[in-house]
Protein backbone atom coordinates (compact mmCIF):
# COMPACT_ATOMS: atom_id res chain seq x y z
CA UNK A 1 -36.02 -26.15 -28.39
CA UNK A 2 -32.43 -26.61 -27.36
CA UNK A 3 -31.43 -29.32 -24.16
CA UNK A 4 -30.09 -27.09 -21.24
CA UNK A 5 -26.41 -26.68 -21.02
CA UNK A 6 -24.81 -29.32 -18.56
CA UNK A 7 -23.78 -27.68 -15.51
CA UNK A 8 -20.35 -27.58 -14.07
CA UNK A 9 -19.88 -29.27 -10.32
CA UNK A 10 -17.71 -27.47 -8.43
CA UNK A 11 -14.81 -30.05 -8.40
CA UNK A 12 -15.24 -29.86 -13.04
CA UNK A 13 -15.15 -26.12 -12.79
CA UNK A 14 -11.77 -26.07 -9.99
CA UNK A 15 -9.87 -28.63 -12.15
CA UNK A 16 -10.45 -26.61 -15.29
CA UNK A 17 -9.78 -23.28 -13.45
CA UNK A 18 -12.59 -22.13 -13.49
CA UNK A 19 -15.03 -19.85 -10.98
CA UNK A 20 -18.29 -21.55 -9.84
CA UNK A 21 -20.52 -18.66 -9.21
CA UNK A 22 -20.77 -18.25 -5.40
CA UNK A 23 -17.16 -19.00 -4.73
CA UNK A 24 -14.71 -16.37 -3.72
CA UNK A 25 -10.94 -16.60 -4.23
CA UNK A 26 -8.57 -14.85 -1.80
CA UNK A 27 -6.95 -11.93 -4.08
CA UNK A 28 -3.54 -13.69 -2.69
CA UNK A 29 -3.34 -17.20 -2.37
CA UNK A 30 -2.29 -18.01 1.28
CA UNK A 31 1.33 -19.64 1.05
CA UNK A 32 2.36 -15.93 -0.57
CA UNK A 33 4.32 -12.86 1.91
CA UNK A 34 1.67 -10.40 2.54
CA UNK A 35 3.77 -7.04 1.26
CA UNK A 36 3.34 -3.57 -0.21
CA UNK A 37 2.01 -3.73 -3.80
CA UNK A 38 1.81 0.10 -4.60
CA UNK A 39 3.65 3.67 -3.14
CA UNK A 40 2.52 6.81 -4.31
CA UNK A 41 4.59 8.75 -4.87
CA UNK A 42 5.72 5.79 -6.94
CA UNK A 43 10.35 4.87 -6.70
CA UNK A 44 12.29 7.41 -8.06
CA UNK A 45 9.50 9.75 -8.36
CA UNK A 46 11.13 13.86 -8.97
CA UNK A 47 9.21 17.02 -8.55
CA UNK A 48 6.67 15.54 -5.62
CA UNK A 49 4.51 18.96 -3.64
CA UNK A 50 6.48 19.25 -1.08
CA UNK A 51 3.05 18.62 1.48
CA UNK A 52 2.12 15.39 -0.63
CA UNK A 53 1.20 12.61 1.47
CA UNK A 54 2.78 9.09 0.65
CA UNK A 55 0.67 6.24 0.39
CA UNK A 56 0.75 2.61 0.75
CA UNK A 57 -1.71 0.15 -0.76
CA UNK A 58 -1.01 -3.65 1.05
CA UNK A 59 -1.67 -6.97 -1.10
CA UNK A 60 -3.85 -8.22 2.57
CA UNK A 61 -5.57 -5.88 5.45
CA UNK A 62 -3.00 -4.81 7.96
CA UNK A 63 -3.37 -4.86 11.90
CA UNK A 64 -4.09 -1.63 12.13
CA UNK A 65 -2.30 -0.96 15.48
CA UNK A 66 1.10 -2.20 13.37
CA UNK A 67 1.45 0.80 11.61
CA UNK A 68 2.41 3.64 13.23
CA UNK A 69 5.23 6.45 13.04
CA UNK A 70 7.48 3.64 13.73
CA UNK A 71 6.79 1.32 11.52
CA UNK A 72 5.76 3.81 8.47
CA UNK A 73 8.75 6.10 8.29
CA UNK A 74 10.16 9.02 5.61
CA UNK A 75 13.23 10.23 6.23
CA UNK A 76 15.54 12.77 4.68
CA UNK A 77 19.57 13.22 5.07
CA UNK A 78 18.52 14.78 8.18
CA UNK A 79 17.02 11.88 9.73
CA UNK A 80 13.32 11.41 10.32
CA UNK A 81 10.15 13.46 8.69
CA UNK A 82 8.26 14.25 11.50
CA UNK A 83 4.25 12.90 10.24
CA UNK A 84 0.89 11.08 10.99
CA UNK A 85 -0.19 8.10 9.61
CA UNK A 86 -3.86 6.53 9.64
CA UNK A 87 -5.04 3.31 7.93
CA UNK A 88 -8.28 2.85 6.10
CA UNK A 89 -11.20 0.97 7.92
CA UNK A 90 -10.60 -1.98 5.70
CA UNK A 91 -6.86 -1.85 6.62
CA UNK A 92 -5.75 -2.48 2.66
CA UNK A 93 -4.20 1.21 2.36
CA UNK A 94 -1.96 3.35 4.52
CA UNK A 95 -1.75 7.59 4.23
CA UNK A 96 1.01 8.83 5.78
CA UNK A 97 0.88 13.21 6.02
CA UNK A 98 4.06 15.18 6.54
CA UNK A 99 3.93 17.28 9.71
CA UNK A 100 6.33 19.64 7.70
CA UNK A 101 6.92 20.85 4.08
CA UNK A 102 9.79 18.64 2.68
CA UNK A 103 12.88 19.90 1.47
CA UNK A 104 13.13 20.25 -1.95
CA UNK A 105 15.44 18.59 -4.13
CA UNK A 106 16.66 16.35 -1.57
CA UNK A 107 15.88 12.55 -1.69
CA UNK A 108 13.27 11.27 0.82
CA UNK A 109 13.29 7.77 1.68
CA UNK A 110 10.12 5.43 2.74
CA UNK A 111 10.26 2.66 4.67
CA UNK A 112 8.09 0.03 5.89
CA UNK A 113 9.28 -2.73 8.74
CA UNK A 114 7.43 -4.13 11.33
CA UNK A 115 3.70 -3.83 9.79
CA UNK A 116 1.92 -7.26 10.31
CA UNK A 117 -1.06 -8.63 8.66
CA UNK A 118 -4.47 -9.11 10.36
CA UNK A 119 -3.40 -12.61 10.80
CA UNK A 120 -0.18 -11.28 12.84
CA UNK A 121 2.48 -12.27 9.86
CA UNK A 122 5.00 -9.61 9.05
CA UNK A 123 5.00 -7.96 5.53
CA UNK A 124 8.25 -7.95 3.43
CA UNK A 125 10.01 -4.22 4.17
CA UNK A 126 9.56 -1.94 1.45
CA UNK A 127 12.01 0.88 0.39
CA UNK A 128 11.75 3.63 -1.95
CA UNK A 129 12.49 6.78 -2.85
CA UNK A 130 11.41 10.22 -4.66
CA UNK A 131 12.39 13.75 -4.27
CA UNK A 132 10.35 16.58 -3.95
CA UNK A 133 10.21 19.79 -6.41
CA UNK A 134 9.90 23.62 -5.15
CA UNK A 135 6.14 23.75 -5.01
CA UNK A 136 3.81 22.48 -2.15
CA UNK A 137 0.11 22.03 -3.22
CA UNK A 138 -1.12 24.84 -0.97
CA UNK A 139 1.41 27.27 -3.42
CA UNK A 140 -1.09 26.24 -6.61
CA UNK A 141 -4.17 28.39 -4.68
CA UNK A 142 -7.82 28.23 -4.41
């Protein structure tokens, strides 16, 4: 019969960067900007459906009540996309919906300013952009 393996304390397993089962690490460490890690449709994006929504995964859960219309906007060389925006329950993703087809083959600009954390810190702005083709999902039919 083998000896059992010598177990790891806690302060072993941290210095050799290891996880202790039963600890939890923070996906991003605390003295890092909370900000926008993903966009779909994704910078520089061509031939979007013209009804696609764009969404917005966040590196930590947002205050819900930060984004909004004004905080989540699209806009076009005409000024603002008129849309909705809702946030998941856990507050880590962000769907905004056009109220309107967009216009094709123009560039469409997201922006993001003024969303705050659930711990009330602002998130870096993001900005990018895509343009949309000449077909809308509902155009590809049951």
């Amino acid at each position: 019969m083998s000896e059992p393996a010598a177990r790891l304390s806690t302060a072993d397993a941290s210095a050799r960067g290891l996880r202790v089962p039963g600890t939890v690490w923070p996906a991003v460490p605390d003295g890092f900007a909370s900000c926008v890690v993903r966009v779909d449709p994704p910078d520089g994006a061509r031939g979007v459906f013209r009804d696609a929504p764009v969404i917005a995964c966040f590196s930590r859960p947002v205050d819900r009540h930060s984004v909004s219309p004004d905080t989540f906007l699209v806009l076009d060389e005409e000024g603002d996309v008129p849309g909705d925006v809702w946030t998941s329950l856990d507050g880590r993703v962000a769907v905004w919906t056009p109220s309107r087809l967009f216009a094709p083959a123009r560039v469409h600009c997201v922006r993001l300013a003024g969303v705050r954390d659930f711990k009330g810190r602002d998130l870096s702005v993001h900005e990018s952009a895509f343009v949309p083709g000449l077909l809308a999902l509902g155009d590809l039919g049951p």
